[in-house]
Protein backbone atom coordinates (compact mmCIF):
# COMPACT_ATOMS: atom_id res chain seq x y z
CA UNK A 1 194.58 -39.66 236.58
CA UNK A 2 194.52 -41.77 233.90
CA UNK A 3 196.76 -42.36 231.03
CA UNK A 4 195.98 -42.65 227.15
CA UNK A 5 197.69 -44.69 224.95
CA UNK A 6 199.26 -42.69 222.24
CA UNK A 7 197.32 -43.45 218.74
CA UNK A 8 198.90 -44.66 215.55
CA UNK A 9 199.35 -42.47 212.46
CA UNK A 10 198.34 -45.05 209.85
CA UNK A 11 199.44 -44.34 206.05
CA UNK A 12 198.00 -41.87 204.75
CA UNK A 13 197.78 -43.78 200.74
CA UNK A 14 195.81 -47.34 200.28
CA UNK A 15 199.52 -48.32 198.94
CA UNK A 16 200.94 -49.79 202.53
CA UNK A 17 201.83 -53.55 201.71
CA UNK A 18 203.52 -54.28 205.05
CA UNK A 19 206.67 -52.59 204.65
CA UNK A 20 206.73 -49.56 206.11
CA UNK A 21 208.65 -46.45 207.54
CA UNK A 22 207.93 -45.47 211.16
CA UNK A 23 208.87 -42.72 213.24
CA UNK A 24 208.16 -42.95 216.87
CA UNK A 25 208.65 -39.85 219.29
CA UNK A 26 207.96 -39.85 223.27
CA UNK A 27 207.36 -38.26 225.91
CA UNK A 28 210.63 -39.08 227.61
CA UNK A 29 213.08 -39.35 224.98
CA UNK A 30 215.24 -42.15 227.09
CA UNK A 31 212.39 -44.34 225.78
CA UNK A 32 213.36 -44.44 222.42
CA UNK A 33 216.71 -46.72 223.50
CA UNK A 34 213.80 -48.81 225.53
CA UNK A 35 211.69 -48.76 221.98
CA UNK A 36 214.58 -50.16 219.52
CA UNK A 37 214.70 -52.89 222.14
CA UNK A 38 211.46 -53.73 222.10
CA UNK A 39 211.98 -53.65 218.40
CA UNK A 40 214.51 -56.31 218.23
CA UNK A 41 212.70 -58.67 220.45
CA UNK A 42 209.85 -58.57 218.00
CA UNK A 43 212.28 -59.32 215.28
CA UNK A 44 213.43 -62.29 217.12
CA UNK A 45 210.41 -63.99 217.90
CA UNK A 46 209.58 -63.26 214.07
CA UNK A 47 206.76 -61.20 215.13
CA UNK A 48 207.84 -57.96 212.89
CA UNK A 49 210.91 -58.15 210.77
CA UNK A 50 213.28 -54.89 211.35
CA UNK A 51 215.44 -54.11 208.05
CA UNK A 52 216.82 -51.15 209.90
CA UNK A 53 216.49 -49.52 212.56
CA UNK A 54 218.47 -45.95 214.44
CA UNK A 55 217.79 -43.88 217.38
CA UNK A 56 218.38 -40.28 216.55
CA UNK A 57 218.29 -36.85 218.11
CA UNK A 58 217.92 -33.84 216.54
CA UNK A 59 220.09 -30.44 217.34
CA UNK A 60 218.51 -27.24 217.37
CA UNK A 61 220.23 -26.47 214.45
CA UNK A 62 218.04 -29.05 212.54
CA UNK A 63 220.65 -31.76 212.13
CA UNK A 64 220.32 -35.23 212.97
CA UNK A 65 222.93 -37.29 214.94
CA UNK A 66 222.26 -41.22 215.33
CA UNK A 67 222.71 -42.69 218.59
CA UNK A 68 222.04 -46.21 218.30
CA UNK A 69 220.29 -48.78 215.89
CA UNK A 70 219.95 -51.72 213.87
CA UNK A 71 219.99 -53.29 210.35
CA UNK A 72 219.31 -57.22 209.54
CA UNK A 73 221.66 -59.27 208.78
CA UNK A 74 220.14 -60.04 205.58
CA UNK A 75 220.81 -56.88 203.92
CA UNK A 76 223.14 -56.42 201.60
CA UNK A 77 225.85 -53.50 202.81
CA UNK A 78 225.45 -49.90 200.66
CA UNK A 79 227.43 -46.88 200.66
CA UNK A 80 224.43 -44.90 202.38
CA UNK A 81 223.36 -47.92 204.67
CA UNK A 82 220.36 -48.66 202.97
CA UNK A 83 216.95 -46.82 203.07
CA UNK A 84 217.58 -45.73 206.34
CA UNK A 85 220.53 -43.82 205.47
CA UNK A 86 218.64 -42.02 202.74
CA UNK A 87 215.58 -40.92 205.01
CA UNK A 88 217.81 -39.47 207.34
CA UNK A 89 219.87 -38.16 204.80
CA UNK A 90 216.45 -36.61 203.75
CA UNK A 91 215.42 -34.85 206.61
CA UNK A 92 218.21 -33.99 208.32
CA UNK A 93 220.84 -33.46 206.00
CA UNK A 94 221.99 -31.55 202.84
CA UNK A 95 218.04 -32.77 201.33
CA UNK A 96 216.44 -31.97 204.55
CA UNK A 97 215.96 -27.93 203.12
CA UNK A 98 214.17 -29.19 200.03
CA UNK A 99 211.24 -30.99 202.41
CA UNK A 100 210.95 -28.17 205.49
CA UNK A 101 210.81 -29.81 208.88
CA UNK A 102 213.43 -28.46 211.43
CA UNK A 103 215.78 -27.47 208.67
CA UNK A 104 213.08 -25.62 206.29
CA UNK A 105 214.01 -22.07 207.27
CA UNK A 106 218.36 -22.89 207.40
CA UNK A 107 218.83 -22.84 204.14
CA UNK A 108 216.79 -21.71 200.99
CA UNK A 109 214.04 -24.34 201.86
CA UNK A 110 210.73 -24.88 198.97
CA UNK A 111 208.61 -24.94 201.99
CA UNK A 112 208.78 -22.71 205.24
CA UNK A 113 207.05 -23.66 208.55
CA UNK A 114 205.01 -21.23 208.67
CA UNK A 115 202.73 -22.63 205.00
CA UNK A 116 204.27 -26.41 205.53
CA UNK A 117 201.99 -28.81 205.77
CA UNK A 118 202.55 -32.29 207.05
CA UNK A 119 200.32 -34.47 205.25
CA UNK A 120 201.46 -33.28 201.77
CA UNK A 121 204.54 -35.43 202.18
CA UNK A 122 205.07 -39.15 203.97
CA UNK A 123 209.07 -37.30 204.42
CA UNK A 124 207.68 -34.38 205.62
CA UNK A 125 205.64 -35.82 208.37
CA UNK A 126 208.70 -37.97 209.29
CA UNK A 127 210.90 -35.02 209.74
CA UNK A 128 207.82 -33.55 211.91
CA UNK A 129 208.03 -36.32 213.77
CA UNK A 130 211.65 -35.53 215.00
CA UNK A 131 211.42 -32.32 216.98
CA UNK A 132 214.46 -29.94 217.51
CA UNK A 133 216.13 -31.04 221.17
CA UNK A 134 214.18 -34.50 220.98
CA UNK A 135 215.51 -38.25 220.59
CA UNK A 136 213.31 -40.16 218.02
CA UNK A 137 212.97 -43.94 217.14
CA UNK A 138 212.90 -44.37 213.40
CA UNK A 139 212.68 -47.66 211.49
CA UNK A 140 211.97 -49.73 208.58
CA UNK A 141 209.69 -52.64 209.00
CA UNK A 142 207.65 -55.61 207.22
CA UNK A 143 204.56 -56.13 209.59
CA UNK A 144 201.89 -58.35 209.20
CA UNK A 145 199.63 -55.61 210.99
CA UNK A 146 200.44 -52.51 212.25
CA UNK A 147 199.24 -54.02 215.51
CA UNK A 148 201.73 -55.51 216.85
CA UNK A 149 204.72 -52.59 216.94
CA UNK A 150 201.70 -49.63 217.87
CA UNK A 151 201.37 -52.07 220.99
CA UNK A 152 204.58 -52.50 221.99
CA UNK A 153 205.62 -48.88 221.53
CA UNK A 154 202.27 -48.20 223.63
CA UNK A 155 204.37 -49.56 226.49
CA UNK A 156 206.78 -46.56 226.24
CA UNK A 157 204.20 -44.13 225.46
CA UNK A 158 205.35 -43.92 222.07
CA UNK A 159 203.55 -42.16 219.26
CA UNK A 160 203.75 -44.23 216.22
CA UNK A 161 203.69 -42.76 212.85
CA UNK A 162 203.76 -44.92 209.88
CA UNK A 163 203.93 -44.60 205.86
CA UNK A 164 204.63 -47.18 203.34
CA UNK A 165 207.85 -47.66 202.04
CA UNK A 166 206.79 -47.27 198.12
CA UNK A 167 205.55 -43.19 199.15
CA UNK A 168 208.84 -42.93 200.91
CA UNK A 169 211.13 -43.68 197.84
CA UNK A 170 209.03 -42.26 195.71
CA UNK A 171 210.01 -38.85 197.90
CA UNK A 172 213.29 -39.68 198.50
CA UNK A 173 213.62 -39.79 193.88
CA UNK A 174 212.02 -36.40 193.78
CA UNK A 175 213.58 -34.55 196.12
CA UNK A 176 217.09 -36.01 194.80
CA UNK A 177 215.65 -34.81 191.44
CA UNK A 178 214.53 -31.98 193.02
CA UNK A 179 217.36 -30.58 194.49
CA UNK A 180 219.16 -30.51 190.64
CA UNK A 181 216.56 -28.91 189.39
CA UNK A 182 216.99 -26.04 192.06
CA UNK A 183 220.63 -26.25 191.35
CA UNK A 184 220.32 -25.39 187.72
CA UNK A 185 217.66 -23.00 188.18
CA UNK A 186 219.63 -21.40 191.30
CA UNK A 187 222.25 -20.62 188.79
CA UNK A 188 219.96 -19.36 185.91
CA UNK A 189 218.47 -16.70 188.23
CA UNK A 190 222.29 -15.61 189.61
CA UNK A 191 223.10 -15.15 186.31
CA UNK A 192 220.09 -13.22 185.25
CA UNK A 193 219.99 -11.01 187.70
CA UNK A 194 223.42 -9.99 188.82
CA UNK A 195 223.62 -6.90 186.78
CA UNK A 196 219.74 -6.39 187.73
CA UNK A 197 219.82 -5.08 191.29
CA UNK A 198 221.62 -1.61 192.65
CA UNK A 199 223.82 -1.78 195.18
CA UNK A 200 221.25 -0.44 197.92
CA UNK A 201 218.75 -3.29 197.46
CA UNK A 202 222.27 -5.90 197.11
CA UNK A 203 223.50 -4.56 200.94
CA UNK A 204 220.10 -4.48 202.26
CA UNK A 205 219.58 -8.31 201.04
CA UNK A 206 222.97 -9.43 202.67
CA UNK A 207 222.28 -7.63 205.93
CA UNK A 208 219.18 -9.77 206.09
CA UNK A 209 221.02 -12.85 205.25
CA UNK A 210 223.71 -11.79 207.75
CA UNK A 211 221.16 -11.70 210.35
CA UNK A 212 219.18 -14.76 209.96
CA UNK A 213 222.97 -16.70 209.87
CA UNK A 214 223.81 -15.16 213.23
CA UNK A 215 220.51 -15.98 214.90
CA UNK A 216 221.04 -19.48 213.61
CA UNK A 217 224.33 -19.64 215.59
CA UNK A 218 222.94 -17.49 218.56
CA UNK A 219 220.12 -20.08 218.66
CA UNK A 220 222.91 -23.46 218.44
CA UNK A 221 225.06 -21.73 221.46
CA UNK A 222 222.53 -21.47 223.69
CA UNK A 223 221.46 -25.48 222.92
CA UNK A 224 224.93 -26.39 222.90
């Protein structure tokens, strides 16, 4: 039998300049610690230069937890640990409803899995990227050509997904700006409608929320 080399997902805009956001997955997820090594060798030999780097899993319960990773030394130290703290604060934290992915049905979401479609957003298809129960590699990069990290994460039969940096902040403004606009809007329509409803259609909308909260924690006991 023989084996295929997992493809790259190039950008999906004409705006990739070298710097870049991938997200690699795998087929066994102890390859992703194998990955961010092979990542740092390439950074050493000046081959690819790795701003940041993390290995994370994702629960059932949509959240992400980072195992290992990386930064350069070069970077000047943030509050949020620099891009890579905001993607992952995107997708798999208190942002990560605004953008679907694992968390799109937890919480309110603008887009549910079942009408979400990846290649609307370069944050979405990262968060695809990162199944539920899965370790990923995610990282951001300057590359001279995408070449030389799909080939090395070939090695691990890693599926590379790339988008350029520029698309990814440009997501990571509007979904902050996003999520205040919800906010505001969230408490327009409470307000508004309070005195709307009667109490059967009030009860019958709570059991339903009831519900979906105690499959969510049905669903996290039996990953736990």
């Amino acid at each position: 039998m023989t084996t295929e080399h997992p493809t790259s997902i190039q950008p999906a805009t004409d705006r990739w300049d070298g710097h870049s956001v991938i997200a690699v997955s795998f087929e066994d997820d102890r390859e992703a610690y194998h990955a961010l090594s092979l990542l740092k060798q390439l950074d050493s030999q000046e081959r690819v230069g790795v701003q940041e780097a993390a290995v994370v899993t994702r629960g059932e319960d949509g959240k992400l937890v980072q195992k290992d990773g990386t930064e350069s030394e070069y970077l000047p130290g943030t509050a949020t640990g620099g891009l890579m703290g905001l993607v992952l604060g995107v997708i798999g934290g208190p942002f990560g409803v605004l953008i679907g992915g694992a968390t799109g049905l937890i919480v309110g979401s603008l887009f549910d899995l079942a009408d979400y479609d990846e290649s609307d957003s370069a944050l979405g298809a990262i968060s695809s990227s990162v199944q539920a129960g899965h370790t990923a590699l995610l990282a951001v990069l300057v590359e001279g050509s995408p070449e030389v990290v799909d080939a090395a994460m070939s090695e691990v039969a890693g599926t590379v997904l790339r988008r350029p940096v520029a698309d990814v902040e440009a997501e990571i403004a509007a979904a902050e700006e996003a999520q205040r606009k919800a906010k505001r809007e969230a408490r327009k329509e409470l307000l508004r409608t309070r005195h709307e409803h009667d109490t059967a259609t009030i009860n019958a909308k709570i059991e339903e929320l009831k519900t979906k909260v105690h499959h969510g924690h049905g669903a996290s006991a039996v990953s736990a």
